[in-house]
Protein backbone atom coordinates (compact mmCIF):
# COMPACT_ATOMS: atom_id res chain seq x y z
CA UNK A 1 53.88 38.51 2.48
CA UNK A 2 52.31 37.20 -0.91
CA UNK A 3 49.16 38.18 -2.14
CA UNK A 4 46.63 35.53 -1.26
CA UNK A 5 45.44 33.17 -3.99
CA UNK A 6 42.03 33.81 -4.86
CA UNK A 7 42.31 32.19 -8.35
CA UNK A 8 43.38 28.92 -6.14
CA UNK A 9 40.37 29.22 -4.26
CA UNK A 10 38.24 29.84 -7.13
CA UNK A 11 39.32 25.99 -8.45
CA UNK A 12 39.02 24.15 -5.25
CA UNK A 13 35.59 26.02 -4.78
CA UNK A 14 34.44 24.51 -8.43
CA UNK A 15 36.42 21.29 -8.07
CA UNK A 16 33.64 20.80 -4.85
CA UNK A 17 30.77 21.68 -6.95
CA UNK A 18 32.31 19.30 -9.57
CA UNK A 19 31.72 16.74 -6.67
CA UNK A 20 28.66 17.81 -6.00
CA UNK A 21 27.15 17.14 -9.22
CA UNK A 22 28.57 13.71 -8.95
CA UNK A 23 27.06 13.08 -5.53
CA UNK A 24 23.89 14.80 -6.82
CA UNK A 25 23.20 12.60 -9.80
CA UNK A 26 24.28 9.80 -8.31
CA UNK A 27 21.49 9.53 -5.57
CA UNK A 28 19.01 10.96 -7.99
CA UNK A 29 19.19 8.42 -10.01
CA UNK A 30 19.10 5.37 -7.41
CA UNK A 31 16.49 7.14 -5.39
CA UNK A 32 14.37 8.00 -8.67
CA UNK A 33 11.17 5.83 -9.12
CA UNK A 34 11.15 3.43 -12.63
CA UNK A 35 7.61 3.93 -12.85
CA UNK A 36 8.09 7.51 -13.14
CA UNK A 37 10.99 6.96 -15.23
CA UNK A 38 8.94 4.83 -17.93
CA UNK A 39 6.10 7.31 -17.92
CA UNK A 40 8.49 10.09 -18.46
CA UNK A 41 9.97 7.83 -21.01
CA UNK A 42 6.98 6.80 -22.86
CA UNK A 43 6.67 10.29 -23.58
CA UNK A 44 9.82 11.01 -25.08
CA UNK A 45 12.23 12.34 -22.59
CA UNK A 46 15.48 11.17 -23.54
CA UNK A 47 16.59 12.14 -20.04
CA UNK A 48 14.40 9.86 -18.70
CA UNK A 49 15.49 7.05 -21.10
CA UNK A 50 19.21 7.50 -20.28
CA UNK A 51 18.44 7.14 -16.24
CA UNK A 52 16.46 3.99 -16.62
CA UNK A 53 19.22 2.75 -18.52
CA UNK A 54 21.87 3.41 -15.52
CA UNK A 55 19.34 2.43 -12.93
CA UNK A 56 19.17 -0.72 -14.68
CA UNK A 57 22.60 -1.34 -14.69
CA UNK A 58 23.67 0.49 -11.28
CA UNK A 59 27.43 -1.26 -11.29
CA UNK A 60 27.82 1.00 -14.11
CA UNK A 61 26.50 4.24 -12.61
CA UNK A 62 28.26 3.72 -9.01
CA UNK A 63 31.35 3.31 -10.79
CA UNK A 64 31.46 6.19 -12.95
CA UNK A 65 30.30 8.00 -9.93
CA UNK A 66 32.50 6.92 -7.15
CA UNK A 67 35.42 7.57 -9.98
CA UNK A 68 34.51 11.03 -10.55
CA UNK A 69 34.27 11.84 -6.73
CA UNK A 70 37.20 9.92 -6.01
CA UNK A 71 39.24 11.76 -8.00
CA UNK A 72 37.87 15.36 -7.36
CA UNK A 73 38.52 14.65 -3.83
CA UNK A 74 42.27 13.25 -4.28
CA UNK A 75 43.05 16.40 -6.79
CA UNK A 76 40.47 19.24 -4.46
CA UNK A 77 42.66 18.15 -1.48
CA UNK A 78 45.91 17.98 -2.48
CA UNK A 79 45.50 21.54 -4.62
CA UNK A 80 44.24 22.89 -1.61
CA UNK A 81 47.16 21.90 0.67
CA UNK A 82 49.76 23.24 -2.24
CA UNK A 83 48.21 26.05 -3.39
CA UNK A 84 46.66 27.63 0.17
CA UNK A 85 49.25 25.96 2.71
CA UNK A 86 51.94 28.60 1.99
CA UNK A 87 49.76 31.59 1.82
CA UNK A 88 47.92 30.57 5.40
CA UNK A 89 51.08 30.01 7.30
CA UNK A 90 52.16 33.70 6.27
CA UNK A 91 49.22 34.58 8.18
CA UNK A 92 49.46 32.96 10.69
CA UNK A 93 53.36 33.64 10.95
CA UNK A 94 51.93 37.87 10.74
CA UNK A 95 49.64 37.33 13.44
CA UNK A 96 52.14 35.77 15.52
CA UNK A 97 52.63 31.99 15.32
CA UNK A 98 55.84 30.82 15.73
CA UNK A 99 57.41 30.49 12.37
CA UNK A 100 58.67 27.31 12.53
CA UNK A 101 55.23 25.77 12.39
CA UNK A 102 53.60 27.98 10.94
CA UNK A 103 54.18 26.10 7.18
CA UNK A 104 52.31 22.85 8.45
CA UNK A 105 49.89 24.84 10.70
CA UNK A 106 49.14 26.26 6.83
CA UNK A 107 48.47 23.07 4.95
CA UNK A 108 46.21 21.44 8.39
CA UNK A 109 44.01 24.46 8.33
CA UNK A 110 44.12 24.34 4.16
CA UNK A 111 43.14 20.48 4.16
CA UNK A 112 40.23 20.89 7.18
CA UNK A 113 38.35 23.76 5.43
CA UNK A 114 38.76 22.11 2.06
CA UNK A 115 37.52 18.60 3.78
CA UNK A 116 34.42 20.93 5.94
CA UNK A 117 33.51 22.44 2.44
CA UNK A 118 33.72 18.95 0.49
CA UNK A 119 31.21 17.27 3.34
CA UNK A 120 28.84 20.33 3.05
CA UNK A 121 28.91 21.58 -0.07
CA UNK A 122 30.17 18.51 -1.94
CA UNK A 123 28.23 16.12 -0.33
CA UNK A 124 25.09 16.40 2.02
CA UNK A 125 23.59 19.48 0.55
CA UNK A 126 23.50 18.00 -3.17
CA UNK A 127 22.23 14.64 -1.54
CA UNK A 128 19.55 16.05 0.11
CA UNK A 129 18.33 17.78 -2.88
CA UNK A 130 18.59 15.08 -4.95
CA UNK A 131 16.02 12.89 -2.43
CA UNK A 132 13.77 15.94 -2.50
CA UNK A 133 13.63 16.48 -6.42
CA UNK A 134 15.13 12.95 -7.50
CA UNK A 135 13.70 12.44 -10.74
CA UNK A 136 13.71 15.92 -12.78
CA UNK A 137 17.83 15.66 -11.38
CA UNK A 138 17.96 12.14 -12.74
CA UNK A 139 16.56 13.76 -15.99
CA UNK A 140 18.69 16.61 -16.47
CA UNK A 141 21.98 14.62 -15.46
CA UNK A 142 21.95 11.05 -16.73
CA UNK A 143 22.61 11.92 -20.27
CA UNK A 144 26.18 13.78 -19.22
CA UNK A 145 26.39 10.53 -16.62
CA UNK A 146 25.99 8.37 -19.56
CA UNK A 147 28.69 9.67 -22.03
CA UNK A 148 31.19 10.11 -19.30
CA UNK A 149 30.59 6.35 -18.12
CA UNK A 150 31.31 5.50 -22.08
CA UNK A 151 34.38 7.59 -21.85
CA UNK A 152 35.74 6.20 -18.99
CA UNK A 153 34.89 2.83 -19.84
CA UNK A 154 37.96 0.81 -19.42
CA UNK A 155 38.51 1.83 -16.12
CA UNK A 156 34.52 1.65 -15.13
CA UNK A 157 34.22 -1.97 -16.18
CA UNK A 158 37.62 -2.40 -14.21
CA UNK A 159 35.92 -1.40 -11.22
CA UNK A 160 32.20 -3.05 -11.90
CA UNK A 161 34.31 -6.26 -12.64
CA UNK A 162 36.03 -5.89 -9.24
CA UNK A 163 33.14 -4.56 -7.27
CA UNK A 164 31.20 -8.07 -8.70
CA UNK A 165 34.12 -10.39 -7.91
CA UNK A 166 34.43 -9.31 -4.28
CA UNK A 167 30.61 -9.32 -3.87
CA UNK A 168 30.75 -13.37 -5.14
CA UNK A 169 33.67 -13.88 -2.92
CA UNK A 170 31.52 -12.67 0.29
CA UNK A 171 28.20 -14.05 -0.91
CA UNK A 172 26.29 -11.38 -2.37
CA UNK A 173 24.26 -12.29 -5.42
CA UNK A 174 22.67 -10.09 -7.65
CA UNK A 175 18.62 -10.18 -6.93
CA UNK A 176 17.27 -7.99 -9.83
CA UNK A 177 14.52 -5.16 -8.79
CA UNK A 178 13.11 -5.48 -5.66
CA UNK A 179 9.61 -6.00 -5.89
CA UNK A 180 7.58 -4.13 -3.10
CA UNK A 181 5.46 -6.58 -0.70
CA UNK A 182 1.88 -6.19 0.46
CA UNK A 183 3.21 -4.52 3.41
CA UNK A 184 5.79 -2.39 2.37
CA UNK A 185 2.98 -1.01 -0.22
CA UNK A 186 0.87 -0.36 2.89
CA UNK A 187 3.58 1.49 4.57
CA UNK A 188 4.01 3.08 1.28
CA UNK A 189 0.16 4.54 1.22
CA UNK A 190 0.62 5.35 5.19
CA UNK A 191 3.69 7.48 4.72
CA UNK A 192 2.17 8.96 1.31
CA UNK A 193 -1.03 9.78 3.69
CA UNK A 194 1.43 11.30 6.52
CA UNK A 195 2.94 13.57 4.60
CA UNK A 196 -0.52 14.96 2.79
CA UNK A 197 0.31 13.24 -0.72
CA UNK A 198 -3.11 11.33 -0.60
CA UNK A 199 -6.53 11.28 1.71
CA UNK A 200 -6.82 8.95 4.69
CA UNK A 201 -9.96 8.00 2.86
CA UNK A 202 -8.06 7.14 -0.28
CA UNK A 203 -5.45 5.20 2.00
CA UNK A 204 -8.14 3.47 3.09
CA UNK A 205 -9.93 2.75 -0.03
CA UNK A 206 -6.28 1.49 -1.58
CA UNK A 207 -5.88 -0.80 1.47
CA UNK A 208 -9.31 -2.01 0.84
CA UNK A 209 -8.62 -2.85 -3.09
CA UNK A 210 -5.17 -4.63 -1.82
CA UNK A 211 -7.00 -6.81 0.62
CA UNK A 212 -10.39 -7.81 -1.77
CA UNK A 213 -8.00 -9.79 -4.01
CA UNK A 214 -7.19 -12.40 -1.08
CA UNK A 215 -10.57 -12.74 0.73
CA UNK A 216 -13.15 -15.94 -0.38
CA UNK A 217 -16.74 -15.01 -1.38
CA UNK A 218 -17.99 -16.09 1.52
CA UNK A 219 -16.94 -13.17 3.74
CA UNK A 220 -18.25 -11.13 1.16
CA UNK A 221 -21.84 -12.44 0.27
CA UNK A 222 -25.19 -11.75 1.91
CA UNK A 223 -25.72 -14.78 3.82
CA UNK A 224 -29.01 -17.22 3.28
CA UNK A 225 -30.64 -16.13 6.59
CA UNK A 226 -30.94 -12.39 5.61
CA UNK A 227 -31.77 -12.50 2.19
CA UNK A 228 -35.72 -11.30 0.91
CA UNK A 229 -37.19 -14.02 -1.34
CA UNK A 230 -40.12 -14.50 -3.04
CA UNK A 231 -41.43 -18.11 -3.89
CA UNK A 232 -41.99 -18.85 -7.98
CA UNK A 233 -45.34 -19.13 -7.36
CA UNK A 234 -45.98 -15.84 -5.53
CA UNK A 235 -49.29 -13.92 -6.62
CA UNK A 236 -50.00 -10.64 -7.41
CA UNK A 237 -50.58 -9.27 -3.71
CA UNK A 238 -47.59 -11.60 -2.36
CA UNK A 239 -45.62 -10.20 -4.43
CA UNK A 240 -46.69 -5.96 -4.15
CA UNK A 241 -46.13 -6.95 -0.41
CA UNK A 242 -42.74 -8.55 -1.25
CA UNK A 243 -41.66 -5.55 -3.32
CA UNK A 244 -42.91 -2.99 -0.95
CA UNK A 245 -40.98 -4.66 2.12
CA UNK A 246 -37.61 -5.03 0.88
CA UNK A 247 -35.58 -2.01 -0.34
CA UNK A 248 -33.66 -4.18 -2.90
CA UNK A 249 -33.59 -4.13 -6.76
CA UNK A 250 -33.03 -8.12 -6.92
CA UNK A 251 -34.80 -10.66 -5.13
CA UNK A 252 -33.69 -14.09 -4.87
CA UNK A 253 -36.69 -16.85 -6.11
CA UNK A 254 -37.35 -20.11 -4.15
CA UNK A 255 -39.04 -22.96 -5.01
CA UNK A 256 -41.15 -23.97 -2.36
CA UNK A 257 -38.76 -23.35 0.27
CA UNK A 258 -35.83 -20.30 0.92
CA UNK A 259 -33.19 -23.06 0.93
CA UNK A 260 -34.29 -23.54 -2.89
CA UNK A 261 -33.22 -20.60 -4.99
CA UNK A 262 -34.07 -20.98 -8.26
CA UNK A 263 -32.73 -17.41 -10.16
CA UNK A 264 -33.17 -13.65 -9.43
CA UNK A 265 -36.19 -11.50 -10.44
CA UNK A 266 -35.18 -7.55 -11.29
CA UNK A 267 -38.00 -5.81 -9.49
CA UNK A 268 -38.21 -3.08 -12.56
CA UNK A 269 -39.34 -6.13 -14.56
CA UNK A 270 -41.91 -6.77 -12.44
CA UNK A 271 -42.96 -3.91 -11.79
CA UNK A 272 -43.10 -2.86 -15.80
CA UNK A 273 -45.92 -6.07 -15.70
CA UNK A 274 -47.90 -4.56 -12.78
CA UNK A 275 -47.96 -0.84 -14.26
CA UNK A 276 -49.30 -2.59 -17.56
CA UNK A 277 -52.45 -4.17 -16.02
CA UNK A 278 -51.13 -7.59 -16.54
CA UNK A 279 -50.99 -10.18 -13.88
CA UNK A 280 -46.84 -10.89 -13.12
CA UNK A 281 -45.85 -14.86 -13.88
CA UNK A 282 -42.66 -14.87 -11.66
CA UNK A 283 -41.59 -17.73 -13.47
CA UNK A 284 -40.80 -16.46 -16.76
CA UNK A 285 -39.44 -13.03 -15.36
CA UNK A 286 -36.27 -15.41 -13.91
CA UNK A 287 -33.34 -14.36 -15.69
CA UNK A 288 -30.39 -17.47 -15.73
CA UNK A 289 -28.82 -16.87 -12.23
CA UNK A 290 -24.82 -17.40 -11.69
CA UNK A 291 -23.78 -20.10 -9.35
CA UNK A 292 -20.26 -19.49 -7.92
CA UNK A 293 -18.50 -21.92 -5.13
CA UNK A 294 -17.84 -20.02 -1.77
CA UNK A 295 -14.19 -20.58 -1.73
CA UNK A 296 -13.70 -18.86 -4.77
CA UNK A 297 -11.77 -15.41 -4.69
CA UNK A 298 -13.52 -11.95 -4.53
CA UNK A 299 -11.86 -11.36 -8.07
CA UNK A 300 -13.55 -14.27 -9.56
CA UNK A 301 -16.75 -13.31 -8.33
CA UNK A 302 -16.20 -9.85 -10.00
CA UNK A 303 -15.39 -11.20 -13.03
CA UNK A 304 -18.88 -13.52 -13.25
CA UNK A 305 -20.91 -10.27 -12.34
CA UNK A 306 -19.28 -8.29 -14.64
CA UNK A 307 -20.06 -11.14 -17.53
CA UNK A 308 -23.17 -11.72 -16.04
CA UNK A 309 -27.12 -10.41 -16.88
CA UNK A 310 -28.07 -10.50 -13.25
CA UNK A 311 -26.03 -8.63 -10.96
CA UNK A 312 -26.08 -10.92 -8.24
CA UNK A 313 -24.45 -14.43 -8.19
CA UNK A 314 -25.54 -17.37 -5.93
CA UNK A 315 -23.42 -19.00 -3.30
CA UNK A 316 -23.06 -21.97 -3.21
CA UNK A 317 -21.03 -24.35 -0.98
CA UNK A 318 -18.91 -27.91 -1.30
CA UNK A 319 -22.00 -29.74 -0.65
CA UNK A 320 -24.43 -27.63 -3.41
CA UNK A 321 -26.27 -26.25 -0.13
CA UNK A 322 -27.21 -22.27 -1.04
CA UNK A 323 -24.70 -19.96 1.25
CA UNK A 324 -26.22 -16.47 0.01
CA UNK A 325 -26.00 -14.25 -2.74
CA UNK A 326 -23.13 -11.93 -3.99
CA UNK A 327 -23.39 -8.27 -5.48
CA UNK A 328 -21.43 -5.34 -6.68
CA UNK A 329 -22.23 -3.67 -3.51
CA UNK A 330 -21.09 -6.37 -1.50
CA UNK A 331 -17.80 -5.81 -3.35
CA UNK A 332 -17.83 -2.31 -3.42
CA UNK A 333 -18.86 -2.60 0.84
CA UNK A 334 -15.97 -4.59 1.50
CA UNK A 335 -13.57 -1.76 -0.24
CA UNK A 336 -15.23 1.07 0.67
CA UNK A 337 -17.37 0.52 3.87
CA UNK A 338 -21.02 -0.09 4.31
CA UNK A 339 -23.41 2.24 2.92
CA UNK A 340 -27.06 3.27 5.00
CA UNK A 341 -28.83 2.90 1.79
CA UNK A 342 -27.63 -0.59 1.26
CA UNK A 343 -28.95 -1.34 5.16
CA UNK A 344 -32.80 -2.35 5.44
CA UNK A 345 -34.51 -0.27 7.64
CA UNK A 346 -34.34 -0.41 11.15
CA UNK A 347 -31.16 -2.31 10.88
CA UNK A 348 -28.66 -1.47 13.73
CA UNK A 349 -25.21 0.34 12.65
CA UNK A 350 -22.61 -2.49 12.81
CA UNK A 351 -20.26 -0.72 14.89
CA UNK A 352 -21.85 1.55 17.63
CA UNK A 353 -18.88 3.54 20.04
CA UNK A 354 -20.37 3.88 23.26
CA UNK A 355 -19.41 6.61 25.86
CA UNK A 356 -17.22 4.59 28.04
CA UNK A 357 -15.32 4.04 25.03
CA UNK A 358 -16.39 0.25 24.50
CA UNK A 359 -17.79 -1.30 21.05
CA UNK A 360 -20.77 -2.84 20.76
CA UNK A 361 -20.17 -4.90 17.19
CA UNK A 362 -22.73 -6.29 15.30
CA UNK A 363 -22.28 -10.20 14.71
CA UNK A 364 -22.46 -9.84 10.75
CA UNK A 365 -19.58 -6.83 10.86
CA UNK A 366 -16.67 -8.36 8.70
CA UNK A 367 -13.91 -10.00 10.48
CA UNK A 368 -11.43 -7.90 8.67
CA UNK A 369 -12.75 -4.75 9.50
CA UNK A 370 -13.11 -5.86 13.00
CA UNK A 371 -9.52 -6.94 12.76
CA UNK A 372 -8.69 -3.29 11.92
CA UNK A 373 -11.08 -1.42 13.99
CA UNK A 374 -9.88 -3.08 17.39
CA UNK A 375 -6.16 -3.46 15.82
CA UNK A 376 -5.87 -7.54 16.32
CA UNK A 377 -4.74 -10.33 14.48
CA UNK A 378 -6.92 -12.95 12.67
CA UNK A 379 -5.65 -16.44 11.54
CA UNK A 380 -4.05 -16.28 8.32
CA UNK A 381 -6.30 -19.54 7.75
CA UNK A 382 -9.33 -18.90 9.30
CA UNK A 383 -12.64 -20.48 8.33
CA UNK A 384 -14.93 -17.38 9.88
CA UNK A 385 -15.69 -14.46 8.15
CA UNK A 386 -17.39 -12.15 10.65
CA UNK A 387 -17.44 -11.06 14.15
CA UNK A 388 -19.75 -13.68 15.17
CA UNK A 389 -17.70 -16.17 13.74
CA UNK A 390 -14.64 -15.26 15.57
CA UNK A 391 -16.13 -15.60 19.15
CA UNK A 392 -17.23 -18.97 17.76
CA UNK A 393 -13.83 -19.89 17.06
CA UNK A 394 -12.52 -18.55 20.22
CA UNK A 395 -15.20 -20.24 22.05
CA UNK A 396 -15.14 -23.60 20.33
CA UNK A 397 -19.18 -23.69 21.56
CA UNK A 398 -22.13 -22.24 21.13
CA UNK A 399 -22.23 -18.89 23.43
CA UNK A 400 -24.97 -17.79 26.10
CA UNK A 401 -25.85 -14.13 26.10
CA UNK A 402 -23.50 -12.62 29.00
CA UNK A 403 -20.33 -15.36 27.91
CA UNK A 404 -17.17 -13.59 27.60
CA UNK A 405 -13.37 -14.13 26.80
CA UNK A 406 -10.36 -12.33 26.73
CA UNK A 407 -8.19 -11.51 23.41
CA UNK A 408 -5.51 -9.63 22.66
CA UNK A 409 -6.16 -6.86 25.12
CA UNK A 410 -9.48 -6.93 24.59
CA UNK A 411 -12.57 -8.38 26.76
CA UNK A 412 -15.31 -9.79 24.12
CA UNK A 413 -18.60 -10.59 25.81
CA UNK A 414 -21.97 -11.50 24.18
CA UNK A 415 -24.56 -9.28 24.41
CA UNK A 416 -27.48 -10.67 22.31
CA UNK A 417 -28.59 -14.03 20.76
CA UNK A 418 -30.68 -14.03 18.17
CA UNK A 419 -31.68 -17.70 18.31
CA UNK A 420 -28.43 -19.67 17.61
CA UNK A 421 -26.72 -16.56 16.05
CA UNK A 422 -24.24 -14.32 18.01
CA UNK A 423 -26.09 -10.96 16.94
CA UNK A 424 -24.10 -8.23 19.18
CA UNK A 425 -20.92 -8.65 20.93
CA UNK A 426 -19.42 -5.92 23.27
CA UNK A 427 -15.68 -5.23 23.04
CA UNK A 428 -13.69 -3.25 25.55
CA UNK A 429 -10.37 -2.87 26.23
CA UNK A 430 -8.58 -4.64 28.70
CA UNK A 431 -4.64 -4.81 30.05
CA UNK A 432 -4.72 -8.46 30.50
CA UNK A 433 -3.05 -10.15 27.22
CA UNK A 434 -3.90 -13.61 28.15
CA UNK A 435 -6.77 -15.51 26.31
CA UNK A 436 -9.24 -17.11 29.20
CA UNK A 437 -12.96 -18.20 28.55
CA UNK A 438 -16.14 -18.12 31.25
């Protein structure tokens, strides 16, 4: 009996290593992220240029790839069933297997070990690093990647120019890179927060940024009916008495009427007057107050505050009719949440969880974060912008307190009326999914 081939072994073993690398770099560099790349890039990696070059052209990469692994595993196999076939069926043939198949017995077990060790070692273990460390991988091997590919050229267009002509002939066309939707991004942020990467309270503050950009002003603003005014013509003790009851920095200015705003007075500026012993004219303390329609985007109100001497911005609708007024921490509330100190006191919560595990909602809470906290759908072109506005458009009428309906597995009923408005509405779960009005 021969001596048994180690040296043999010792090539097959690197020949699946060789495919390895191949399978390594070629995930690494499809699973890498561009924006990482480019960063990486901008700050003079040449690794990191040479992957974004072969992740922009990926017919390229999979070619020189799929080449190199092809042919380790053509040569790694049929080495392995020349070189180790023999050797094995003298084994076997000394422990006792019948000699006459001993020979293929040999070259079976040769080929299966060499194919088990190809799988493993050649091919899920280097994969599964390269998703866990994809771009410092993509670093360290494009630049071999990339002069091999130009070596191999000929026979790497050959197969990109093939790969693209059967592709055409079944219908595939060539989209470019794949530009991530608003809710892939979100499942993006929720996998990032699942697996610790970022806070659920920076989740939620990202979610919030994504979704200011397509809500109107007018489910952002302070409506009309709870603003604190002060008329033009205000006197001294009106307006102590004004300044004292409303916790604001800004107050909206009417002429005659609340329906009439004129500007905004800065409290500080009035209150500079007062602590100098002079007698406060409110009408030359009126800075030139923004107007902005109430269709307009969120972003286009930020933009006017931001250019704007008065942080607030008046609301106005089609008709000229005054909707409300619009501030940074309107903007910031609708990203963030509310804050207490932006609530006047003795202002209910908006959202109170009671101990039977119902909601009691405030009519002003935000449709969206309604929509979130209960889990439900809103109309992609809905005219409503709060709670009290979606039982309006459920109802079609104006409610009584103790009116309910059913929506979406969830029983709505309507607590308290302030006047006309829908000020607290009650929501509880409930199995049926119909939608039924009483």
């Amino acid at each position: 009996m021969s001596a048994f081939p180690w040296s043999d072994v010792a090539v097959i073993a690197a020949l699946i290593l060789l495919n390895g690398l191949f399978a390594m770099t070629e995930l690494a560099i499809v699973s890498a992220r561009p924006a990482r790349l480019k960063v990486l890039a901008e700050q003079g990696h040449a690794g990191a240029e040479a992957a974004l070059r072969l992740a922009r052209d990926p017919g390229r990469l999979l070619s020189t790839a799929q080449t190199g692994i092809t042919l380790v595993g053509i040569i790694a196999g049929a080495y392995s069933g020349a070189s180790l076939g023999g050797p094995l069926g003298e084994r076997l043939v000394a422990l006792g297997a019948p000699p006459r198949w001993a020979p293929e017995a040999g070259f079976a077990i040769a080929i299966a070990l060499t194919t088990y060790f190809s799988l493993v070692v050649g091919e899920l273990v280097p994969k599964q690093i390269a998703l866990r460390a994809a771009e410092p991988i993509a670093m360290i091997a494009a630049r071999p990647m990339d002069v091999l590919s130009r070596a191999t050229a000929p026979m790497v267009w050959l197969l990109d120019r093939s790969s693209a002509l059967l592709l055409r002939l079944i219908g595939v066309r060539h989209k470019g890179e794949h530009a991530l939707t608003a809710e892939e991004l979100q499942m993006v942020f929720t996998e990032a927060t699942r697996s610790g990467v970022i806070e659920e309270e920076e989740r939620a503050i990202m979610t919030g940024i994504m979704r200011l950009a397509d809500r109107p002003v007018r489910e952002l603003m302070t409506p009309r009916t709870e603003l604190d005014t002060i008329d033009r013509r205000a006197s001294e003790d009106e307006l102590r008495a004004a300044i004292k009851a409303s916790p604001h920095s800004l107050l909206p200015v009417a002429d005659g009427s609340p329906d009439n705003i004129v500007g905004v007075i800065k409290v500080k500026d009035v209150l500079k007057v007062l602590l100098a012993g002079r007698k406060p004219q409110v009408g030359r303390l009126i800075p030139r107050g923004e107007a902005i329609p109430d269709q307009r985007g969120a972003m286009a109100a930020l933009r006017l505050l931001q250019q704007s001497d008065v942080a607030m911005s008046l609301v106005h609708d089609e008709y000229g009719h005054l909707e409300g007024v619009v501030t940074p921490a309107d903007l910031l509330s609708a990203i963030v949440g509310q804050f207490a100190s932006h609530q006047d006191e003795g202002d209910d919560p908006l959202v109170v969880e009671r101990e039977d595990g119902s909601l009691l909602l405030a009519g002003a809470l935000p449709a969206d974060a309604m929509a979130d906290l209960l889990g439900i759908d809103l109309p992609e072109t809905r005219d409503f912008a709060t709670a009290a506005g979606f039982a309006l458009s459920v109802l079609k009428k104006l409610p009584h307190e103790g009116e309910h309906f059913h929506d979406q597995g969830w029983r709505f009923e309507v607590i308290d009326m302030d006047g006309r408005k829908i000020d607290k509405l009650l929501a509880a779960r409930d199995p049926d999914q119909s939608v039924e009005y009483q």
